[in-house]
C-alpha atoms as a PDB file:
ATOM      1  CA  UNK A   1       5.485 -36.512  -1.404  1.00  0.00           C
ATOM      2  CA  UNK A   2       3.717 -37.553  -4.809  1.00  0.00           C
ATOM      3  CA  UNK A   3       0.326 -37.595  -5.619  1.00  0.00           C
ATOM      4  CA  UNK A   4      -0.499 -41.302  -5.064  1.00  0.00           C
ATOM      5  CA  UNK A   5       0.934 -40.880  -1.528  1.00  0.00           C
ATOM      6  CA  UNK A   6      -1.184 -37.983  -0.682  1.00  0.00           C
ATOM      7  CA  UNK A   7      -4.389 -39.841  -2.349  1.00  0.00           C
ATOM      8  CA  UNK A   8      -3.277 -43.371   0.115  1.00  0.00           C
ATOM      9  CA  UNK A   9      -2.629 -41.236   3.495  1.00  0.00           C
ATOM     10  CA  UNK A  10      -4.837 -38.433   3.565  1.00  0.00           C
ATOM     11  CA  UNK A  11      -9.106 -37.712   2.600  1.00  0.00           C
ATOM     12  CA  UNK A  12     -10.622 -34.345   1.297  1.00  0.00           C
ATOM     13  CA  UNK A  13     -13.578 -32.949   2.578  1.00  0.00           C
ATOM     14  CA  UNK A  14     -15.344 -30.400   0.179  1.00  0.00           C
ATOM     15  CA  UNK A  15     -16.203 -27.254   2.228  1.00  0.00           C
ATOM     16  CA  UNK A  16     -17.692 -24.127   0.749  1.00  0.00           C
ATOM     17  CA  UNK A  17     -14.264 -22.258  -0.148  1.00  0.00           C
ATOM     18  CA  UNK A  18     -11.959 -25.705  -0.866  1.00  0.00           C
ATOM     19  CA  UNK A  19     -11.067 -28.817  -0.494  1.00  0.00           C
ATOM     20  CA  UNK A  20      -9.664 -30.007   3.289  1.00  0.00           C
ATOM     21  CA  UNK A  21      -6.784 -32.280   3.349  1.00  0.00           C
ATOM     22  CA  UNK A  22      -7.028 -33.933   6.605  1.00  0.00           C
ATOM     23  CA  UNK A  23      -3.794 -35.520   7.194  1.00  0.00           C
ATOM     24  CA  UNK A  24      -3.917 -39.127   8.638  1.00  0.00           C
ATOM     25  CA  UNK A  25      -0.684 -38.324  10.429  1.00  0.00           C
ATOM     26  CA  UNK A  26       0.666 -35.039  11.788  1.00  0.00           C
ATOM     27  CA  UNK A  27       3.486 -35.016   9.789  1.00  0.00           C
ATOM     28  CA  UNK A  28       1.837 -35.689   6.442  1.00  0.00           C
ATOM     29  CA  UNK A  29       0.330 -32.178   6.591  1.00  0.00           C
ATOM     30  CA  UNK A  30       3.943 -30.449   7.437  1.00  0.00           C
ATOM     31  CA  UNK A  31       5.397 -32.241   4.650  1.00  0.00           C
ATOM     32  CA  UNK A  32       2.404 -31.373   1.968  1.00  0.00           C
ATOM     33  CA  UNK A  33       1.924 -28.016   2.852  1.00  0.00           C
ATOM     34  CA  UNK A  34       5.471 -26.702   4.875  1.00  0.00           C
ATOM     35  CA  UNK A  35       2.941 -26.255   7.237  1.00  0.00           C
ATOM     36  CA  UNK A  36       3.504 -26.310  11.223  1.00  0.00           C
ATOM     37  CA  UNK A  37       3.047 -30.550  11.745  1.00  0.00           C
ATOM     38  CA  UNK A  38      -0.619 -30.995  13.181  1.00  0.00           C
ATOM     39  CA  UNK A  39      -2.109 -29.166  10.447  1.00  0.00           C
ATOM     40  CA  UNK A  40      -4.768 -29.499   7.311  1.00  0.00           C
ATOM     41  CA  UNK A  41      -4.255 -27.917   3.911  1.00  0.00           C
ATOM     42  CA  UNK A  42      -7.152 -26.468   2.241  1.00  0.00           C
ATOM     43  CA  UNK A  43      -6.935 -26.755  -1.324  1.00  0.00           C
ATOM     44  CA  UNK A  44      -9.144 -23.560  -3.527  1.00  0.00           C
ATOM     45  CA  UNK A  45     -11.654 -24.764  -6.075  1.00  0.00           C
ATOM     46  CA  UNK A  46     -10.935 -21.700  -7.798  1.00  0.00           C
ATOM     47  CA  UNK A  47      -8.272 -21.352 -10.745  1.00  0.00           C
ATOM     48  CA  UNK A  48      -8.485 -17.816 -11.033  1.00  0.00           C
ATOM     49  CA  UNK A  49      -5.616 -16.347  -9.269  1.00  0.00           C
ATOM     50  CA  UNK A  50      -7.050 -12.726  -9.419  1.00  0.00           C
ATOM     51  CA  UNK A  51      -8.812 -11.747  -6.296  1.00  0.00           C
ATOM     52  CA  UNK A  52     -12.190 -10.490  -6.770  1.00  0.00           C
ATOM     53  CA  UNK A  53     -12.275  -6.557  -5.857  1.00  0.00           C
ATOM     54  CA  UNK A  54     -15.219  -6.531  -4.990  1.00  0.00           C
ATOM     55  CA  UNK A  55     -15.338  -9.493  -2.384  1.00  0.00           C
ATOM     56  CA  UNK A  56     -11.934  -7.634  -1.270  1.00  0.00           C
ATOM     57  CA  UNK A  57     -13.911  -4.560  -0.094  1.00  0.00           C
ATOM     58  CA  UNK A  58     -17.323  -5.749   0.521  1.00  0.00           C
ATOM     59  CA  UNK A  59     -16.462  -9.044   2.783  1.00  0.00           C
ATOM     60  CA  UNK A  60     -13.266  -8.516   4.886  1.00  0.00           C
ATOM     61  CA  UNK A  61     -14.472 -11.646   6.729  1.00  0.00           C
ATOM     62  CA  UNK A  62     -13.707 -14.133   4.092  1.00  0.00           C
ATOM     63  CA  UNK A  63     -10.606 -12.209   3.037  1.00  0.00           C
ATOM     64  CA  UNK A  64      -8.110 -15.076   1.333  1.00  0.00           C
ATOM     65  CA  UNK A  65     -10.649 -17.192   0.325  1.00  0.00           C
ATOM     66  CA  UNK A  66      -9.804 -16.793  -3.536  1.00  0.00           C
ATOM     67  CA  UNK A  67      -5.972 -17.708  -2.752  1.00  0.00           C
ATOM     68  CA  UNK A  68      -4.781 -20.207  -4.826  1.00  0.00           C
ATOM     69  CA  UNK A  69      -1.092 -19.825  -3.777  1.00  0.00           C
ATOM     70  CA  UNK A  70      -1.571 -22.143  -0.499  1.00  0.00           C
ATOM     71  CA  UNK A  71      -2.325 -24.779  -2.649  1.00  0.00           C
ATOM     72  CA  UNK A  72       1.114 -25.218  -4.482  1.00  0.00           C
ATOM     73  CA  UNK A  73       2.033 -27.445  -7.163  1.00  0.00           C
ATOM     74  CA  UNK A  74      -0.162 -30.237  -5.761  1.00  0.00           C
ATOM     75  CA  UNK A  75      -3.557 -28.633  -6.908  1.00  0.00           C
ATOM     76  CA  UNK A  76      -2.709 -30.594 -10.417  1.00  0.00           C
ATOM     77  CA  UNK A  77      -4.291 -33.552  -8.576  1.00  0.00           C
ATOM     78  CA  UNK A  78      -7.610 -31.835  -9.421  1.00  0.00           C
ATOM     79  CA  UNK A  79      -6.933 -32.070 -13.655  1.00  0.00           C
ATOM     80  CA  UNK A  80      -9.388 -34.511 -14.659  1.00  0.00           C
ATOM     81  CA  UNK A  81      -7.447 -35.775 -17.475  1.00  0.00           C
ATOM     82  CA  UNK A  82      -8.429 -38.616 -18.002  1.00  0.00           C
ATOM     83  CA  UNK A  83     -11.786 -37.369 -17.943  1.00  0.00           C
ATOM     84  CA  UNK A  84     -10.970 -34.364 -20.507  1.00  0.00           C
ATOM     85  CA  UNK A  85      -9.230 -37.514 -22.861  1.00  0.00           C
ATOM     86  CA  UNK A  86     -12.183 -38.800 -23.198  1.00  0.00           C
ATOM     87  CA  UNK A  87     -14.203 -35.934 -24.335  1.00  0.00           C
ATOM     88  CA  UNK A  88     -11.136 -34.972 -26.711  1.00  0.00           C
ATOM     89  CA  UNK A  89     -12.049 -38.347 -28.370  1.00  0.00           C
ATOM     90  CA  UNK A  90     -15.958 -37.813 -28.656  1.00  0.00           C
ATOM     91  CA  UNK A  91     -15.013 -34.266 -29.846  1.00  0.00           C
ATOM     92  CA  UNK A  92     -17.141 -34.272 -32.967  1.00  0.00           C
ATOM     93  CA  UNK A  93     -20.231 -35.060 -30.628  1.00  0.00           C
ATOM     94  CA  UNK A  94     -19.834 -31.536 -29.247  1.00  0.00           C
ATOM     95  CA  UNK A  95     -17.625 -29.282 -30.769  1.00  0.00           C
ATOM     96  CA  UNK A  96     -20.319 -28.049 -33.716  1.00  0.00           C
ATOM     97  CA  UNK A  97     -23.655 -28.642 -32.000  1.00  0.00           C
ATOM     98  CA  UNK A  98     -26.386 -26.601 -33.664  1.00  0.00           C
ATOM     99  CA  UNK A  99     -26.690 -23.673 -30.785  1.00  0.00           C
ATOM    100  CA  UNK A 100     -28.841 -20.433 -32.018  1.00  0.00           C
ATOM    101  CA  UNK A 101     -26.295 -17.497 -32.971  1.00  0.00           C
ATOM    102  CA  UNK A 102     -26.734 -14.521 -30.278  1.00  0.00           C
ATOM    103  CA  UNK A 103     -29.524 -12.093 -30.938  1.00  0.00           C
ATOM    104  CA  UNK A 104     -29.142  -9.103 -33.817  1.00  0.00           C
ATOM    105  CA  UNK A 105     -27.459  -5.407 -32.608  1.00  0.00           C
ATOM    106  CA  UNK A 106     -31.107  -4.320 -32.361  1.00  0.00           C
ATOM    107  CA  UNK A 107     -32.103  -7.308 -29.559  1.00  0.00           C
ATOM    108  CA  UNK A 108     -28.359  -6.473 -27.563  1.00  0.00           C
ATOM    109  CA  UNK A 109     -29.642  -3.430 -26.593  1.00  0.00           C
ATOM    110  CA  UNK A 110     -32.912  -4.261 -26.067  1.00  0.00           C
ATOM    111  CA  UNK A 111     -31.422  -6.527 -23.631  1.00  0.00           C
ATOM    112  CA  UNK A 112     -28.662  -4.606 -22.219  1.00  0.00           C
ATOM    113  CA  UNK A 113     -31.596  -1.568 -21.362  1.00  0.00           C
ATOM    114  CA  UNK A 114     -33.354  -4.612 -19.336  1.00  0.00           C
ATOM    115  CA  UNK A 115     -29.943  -5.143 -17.526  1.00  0.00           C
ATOM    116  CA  UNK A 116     -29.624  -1.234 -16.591  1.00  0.00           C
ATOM    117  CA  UNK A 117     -32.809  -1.680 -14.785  1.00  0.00           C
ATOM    118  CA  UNK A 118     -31.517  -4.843 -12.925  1.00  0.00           C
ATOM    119  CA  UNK A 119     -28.461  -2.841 -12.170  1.00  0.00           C
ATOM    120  CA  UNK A 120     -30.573  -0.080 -10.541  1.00  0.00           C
ATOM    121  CA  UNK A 121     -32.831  -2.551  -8.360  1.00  0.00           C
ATOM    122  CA  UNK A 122     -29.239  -4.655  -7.197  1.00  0.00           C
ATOM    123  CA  UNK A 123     -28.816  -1.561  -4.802  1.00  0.00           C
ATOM    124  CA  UNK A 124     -32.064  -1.669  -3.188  1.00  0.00           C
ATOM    125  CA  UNK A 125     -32.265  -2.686   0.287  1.00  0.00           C
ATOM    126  CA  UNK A 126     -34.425  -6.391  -0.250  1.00  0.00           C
ATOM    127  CA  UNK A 127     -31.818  -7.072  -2.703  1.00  0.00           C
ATOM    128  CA  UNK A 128     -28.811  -7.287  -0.633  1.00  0.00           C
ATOM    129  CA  UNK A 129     -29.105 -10.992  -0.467  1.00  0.00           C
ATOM    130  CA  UNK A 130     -28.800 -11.164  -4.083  1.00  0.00           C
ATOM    131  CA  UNK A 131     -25.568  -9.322  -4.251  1.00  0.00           C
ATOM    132  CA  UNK A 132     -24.140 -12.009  -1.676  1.00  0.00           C
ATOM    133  CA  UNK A 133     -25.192 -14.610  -3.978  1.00  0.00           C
ATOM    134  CA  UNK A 134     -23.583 -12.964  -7.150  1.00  0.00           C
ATOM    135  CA  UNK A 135     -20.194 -12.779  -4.841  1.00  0.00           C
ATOM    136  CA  UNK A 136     -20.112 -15.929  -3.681  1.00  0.00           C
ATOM    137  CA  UNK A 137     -20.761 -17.502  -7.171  1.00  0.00           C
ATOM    138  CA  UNK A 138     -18.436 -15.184  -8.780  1.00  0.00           C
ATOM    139  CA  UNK A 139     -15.772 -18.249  -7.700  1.00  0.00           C
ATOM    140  CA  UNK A 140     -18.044 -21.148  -8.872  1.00  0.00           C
ATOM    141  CA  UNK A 141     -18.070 -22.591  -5.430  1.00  0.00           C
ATOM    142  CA  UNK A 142     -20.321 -25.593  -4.716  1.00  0.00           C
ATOM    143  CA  UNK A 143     -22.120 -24.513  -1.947  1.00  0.00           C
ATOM    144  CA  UNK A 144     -25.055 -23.352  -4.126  1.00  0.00           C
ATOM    145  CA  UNK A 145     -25.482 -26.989  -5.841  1.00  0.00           C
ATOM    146  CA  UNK A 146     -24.976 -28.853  -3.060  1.00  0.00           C
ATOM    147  CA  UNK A 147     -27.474 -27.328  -0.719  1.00  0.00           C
ATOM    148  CA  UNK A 148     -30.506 -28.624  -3.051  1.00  0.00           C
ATOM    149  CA  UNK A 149     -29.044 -31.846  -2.326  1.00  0.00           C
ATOM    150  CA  UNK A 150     -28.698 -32.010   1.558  1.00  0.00           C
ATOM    151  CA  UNK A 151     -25.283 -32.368   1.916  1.00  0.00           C
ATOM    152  CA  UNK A 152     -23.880 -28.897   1.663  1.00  0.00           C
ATOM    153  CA  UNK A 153     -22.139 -29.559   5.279  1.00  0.00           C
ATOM    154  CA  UNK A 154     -22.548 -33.400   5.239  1.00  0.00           C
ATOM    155  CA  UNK A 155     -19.745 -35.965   5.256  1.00  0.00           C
ATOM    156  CA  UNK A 156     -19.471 -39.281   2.902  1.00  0.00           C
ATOM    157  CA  UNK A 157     -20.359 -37.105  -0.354  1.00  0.00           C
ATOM    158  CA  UNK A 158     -16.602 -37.587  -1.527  1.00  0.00           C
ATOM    159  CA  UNK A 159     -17.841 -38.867  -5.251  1.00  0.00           C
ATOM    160  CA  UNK A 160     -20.740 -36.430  -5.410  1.00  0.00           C
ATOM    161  CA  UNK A 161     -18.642 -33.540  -4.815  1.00  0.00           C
ATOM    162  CA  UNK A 162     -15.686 -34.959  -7.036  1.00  0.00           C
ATOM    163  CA  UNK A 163     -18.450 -35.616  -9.995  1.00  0.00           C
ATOM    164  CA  UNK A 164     -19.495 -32.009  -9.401  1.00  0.00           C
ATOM    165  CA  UNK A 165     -15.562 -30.599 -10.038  1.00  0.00           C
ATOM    166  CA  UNK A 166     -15.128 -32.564 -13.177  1.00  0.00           C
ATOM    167  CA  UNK A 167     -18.141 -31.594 -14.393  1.00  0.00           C
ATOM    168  CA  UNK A 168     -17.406 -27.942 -14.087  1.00  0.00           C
ATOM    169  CA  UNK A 169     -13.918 -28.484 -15.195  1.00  0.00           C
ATOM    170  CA  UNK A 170     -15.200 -29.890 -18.549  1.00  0.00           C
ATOM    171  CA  UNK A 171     -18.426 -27.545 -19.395  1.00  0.00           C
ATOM    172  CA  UNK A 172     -15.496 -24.614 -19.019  1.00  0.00           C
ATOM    173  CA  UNK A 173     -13.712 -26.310 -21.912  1.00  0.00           C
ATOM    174  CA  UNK A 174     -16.444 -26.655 -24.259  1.00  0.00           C
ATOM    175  CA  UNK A 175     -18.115 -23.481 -22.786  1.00  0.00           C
ATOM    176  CA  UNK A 176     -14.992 -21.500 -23.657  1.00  0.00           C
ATOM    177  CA  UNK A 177     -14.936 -22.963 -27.533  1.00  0.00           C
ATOM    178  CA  UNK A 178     -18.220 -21.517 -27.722  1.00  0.00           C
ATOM    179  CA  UNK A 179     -17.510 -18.286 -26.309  1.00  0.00           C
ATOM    180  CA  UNK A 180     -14.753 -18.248 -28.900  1.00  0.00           C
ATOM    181  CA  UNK A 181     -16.742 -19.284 -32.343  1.00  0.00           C
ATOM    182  CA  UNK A 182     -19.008 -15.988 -31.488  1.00  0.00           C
ATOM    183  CA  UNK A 183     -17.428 -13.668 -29.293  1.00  0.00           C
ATOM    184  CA  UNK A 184     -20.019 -11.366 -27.963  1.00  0.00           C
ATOM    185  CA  UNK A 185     -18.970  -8.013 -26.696  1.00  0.00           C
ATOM    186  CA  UNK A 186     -19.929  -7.997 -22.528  1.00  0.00           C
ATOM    187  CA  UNK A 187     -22.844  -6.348 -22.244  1.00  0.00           C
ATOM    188  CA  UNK A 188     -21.441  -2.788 -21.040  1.00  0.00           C
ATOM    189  CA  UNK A 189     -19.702  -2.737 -24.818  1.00  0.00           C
ATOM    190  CA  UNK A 190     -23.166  -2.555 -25.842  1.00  0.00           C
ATOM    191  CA  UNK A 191     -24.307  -0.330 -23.159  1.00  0.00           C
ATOM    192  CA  UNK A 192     -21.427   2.041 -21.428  1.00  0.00           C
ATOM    193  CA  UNK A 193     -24.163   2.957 -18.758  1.00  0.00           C
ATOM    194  CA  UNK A 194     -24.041  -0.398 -17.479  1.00  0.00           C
ATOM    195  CA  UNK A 195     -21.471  -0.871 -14.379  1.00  0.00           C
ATOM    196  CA  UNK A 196     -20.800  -4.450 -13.461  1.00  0.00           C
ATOM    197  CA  UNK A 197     -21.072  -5.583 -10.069  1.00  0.00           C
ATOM    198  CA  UNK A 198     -17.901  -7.824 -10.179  1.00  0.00           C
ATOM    199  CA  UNK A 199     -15.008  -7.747 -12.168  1.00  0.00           C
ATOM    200  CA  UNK A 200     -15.437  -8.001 -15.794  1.00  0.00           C
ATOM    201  CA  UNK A 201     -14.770 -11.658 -17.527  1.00  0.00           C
ATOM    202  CA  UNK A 202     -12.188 -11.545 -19.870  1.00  0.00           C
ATOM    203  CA  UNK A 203     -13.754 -13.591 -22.685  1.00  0.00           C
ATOM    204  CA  UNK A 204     -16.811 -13.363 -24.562  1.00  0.00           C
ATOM    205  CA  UNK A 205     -20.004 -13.111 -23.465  1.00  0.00           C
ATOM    206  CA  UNK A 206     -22.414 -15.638 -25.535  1.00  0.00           C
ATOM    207  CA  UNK A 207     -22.793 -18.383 -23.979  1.00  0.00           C
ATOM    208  CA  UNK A 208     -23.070 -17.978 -20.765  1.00  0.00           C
ATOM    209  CA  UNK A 209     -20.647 -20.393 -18.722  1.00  0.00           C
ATOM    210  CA  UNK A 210     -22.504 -20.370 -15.495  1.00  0.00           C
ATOM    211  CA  UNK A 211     -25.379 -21.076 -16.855  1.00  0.00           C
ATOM    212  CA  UNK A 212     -23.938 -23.908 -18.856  1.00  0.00           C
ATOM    213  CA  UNK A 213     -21.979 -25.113 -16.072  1.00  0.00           C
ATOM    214  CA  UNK A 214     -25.358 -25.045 -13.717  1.00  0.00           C
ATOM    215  CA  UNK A 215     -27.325 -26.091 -16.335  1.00  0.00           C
ATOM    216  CA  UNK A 216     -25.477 -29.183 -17.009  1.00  0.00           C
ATOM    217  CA  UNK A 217     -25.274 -30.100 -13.372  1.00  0.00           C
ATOM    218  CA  UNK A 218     -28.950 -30.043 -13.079  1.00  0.00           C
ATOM    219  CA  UNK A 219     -29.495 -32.444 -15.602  1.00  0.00           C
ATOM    220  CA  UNK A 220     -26.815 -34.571 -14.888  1.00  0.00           C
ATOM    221  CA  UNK A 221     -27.517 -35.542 -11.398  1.00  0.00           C
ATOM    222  CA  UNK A 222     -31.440 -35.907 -12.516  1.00  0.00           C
ATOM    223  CA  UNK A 223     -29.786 -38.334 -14.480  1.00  0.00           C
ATOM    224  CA  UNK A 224     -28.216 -39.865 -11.324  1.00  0.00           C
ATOM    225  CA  UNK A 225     -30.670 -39.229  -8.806  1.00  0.00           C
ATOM    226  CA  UNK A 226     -34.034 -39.471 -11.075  1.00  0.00           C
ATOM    227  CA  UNK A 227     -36.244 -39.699  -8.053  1.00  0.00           C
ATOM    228  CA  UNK A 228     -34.602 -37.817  -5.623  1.00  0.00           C
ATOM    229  CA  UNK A 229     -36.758 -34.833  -4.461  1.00  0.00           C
ATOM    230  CA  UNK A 230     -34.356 -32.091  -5.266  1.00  0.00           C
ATOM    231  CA  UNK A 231     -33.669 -32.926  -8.694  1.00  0.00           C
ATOM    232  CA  UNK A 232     -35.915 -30.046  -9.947  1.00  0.00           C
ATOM    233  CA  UNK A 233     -34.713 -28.062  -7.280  1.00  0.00           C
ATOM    234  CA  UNK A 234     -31.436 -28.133  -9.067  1.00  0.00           C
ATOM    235  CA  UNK A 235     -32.656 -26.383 -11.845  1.00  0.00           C
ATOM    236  CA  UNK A 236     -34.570 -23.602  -9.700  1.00  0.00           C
ATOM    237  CA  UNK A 237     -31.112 -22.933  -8.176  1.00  0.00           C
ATOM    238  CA  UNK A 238     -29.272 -23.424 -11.796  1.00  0.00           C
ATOM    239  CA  UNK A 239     -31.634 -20.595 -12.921  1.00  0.00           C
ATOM    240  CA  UNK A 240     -31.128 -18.455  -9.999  1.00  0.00           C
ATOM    241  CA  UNK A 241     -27.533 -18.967 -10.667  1.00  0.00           C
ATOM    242  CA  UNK A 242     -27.635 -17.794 -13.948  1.00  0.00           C
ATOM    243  CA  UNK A 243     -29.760 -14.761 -13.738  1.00  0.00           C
ATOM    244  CA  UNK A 244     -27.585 -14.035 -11.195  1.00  0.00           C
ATOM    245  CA  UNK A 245     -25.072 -12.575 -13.726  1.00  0.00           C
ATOM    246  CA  UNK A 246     -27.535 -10.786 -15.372  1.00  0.00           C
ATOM    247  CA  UNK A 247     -27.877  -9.161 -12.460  1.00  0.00           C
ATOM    248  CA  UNK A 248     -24.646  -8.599 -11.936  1.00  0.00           C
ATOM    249  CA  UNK A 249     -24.561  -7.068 -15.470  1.00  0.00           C
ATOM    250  CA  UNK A 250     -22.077  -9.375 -17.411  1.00  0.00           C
ATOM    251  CA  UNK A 251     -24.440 -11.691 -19.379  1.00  0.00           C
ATOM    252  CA  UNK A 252     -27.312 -11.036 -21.356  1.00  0.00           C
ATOM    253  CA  UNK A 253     -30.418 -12.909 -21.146  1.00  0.00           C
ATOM    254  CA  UNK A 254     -29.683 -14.645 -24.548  1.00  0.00           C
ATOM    255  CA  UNK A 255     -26.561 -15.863 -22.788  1.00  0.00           C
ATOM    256  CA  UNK A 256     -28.350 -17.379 -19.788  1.00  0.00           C
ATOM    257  CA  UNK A 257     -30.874 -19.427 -22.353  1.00  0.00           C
ATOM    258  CA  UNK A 258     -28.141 -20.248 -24.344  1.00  0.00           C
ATOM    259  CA  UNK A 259     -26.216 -21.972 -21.571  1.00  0.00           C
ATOM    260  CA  UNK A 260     -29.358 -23.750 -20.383  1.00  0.00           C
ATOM    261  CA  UNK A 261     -29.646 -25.113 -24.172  1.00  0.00           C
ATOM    262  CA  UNK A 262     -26.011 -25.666 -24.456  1.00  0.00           C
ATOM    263  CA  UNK A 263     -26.137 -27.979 -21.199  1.00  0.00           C
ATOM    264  CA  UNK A 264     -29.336 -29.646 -22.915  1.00  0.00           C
ATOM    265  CA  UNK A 265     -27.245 -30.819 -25.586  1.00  0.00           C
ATOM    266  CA  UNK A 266     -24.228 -31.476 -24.197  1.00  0.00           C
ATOM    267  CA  UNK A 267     -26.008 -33.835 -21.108  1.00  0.00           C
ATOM    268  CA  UNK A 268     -25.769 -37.273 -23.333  1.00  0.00           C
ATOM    269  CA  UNK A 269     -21.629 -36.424 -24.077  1.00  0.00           C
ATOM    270  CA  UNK A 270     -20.950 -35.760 -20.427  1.00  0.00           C
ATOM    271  CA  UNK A 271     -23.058 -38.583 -19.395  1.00  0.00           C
ATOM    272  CA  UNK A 272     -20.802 -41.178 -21.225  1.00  0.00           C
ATOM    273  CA  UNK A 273     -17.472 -39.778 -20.205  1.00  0.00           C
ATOM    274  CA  UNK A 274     -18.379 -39.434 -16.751  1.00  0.00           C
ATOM    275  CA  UNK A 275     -19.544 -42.561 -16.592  1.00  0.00           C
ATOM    276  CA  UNK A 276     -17.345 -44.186 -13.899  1.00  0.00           C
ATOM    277  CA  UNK A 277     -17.720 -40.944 -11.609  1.00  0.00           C
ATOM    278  CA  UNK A 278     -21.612 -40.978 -11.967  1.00  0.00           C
ATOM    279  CA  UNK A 279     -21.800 -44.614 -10.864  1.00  0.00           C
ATOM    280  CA  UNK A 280     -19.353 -43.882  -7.829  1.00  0.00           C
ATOM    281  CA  UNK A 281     -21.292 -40.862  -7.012  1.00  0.00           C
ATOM    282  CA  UNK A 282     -24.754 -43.598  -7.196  1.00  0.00           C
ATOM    283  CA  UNK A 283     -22.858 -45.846  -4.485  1.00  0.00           C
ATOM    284  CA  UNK A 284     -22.829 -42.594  -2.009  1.00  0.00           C
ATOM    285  CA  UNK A 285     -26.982 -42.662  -2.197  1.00  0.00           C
ATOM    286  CA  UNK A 286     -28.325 -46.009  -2.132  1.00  0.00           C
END
């Protein structure tokens, strides 16, 4: 079955974890997923085919959820690529914008000594709803920016959700160029003392690309939704988001501002090649 047939006879339904295929007819799901005919496929948000370790040992009860093998070769339906065309052709409006460096040797360790005291509060009892938070966002699920919104669990958000994917899908892109220009040793280069609460990115730390990614949600959909009430709660959770990994020890606080001014910047470029997705996403609220 190709991807225009499963777009015509089935609908996704973002849940925290993946996308739902709901199958208009029994059989569609059997032949999508070789699963027993009745069923629903869930496709993972998540590229990263490495299970977290820590969500391995520390939440049993949502054991598979980083499992991007059920998804198969059909996942590629997700590629925004038309999207990501269009930002390859405004390239020069992003590729050399005029972000800070990151901070002197002297600053890094100023900063990673702040994170060793983060490190130390992260175990204390009133914190233990943090360290959920830094595990669940570990898989840049969309739970945590859909919530300001209203709709975590709500139907008919189809176009807000999508907008939400292909926004993250492209800030990774130009987050990752970033990364790459400066390439910032990880905070526990800087600091051995420092042990991360979830597994170790393996590219550079400066900028950070949660906070970017967060960051640039925020303003987007303030963009889109200009007077709707949880616009600046967006950026409250974007911000919680972000210090979240400082928390978890892998960013630096230069990272996290650097994100939020990378996502500044990079708001007008995102705005005209998303476009047609923003004004679909509009139709959903009015």
């Amino acid at each position: 079955m190709n991807c225009l047939e499963i777009l015509t006879e089935a609908r996704f339904t973002v849940t925290e974890v993946a996308l739902r295929l709901e199958a208009m007819e029994a059989t569609f799901a059997a032949a999508a997923t070789g699963a027993p005919t009745g069923g629903a496929a869930l496709f993972a948000l998540n590229r990263n085919r490495n299970r977290n370790r820590n969500r391995n040992r520390n939440r049993n009860r949502n054991r598979n959820r980083n499992r991007t093998d059920a998804a198969g070769p059909d996942l590629a339906i997700l590629e925004p690529w038309k999207e990501r065309a269009k930002l390859h052709e405004l390239v020069a409006d992003w590729i050399d914008l005029p972000l800070a460096p990151p901070p002197e040797p002297d600053q890094l360790r100023d900063e990673a000594l702040e994170l060793l005291e983060k490190q130390y509060r992260l175990r204390l009892p009133e914190e233990a709803p943090r360290r959920e938070e830094i595990l669940t966002e570990a898989e840049l699920e969309l739970s945590r920016y859909l919530r300001p919104l209203g709709v975590e669990t709500s139907g008919g958000y189809e176009a807000t959700s999508h907008l939400m994917l292909v926004v993250m899908a492209l800030t990774d892109e130009i987050g990752l160029r970033y990364k790459a220009r400066w390439n910032l040793p990880r905070p526990n280069q800087v600091e051995p003392r420092l042990r991360p609460f979830i597994a170790q990115p393996a590219h550079a730390s400066y900028p950070s690309n949660h906070s970017f990614q967060s960051f640039a949600l925020a303003f987007l959909f303030c963009r889109l939704l200009p007077e709707h009430p949880a616009s600046s709660e967006l950026f409250r959770s974007a911000r919680r988001i972000a210090e979240n990994r400082e928390w978890a020890g892998v960013h630096y606080a230069s990272d996290t501002q650097a994100g939020y001014e990378l996502a500044r910047m990079v708001t007008p470029v995102l705005e005209e090649v998303l476009e047609p997705l923003m004004l679909a996403a509009q139709e959903e609220w009015f």
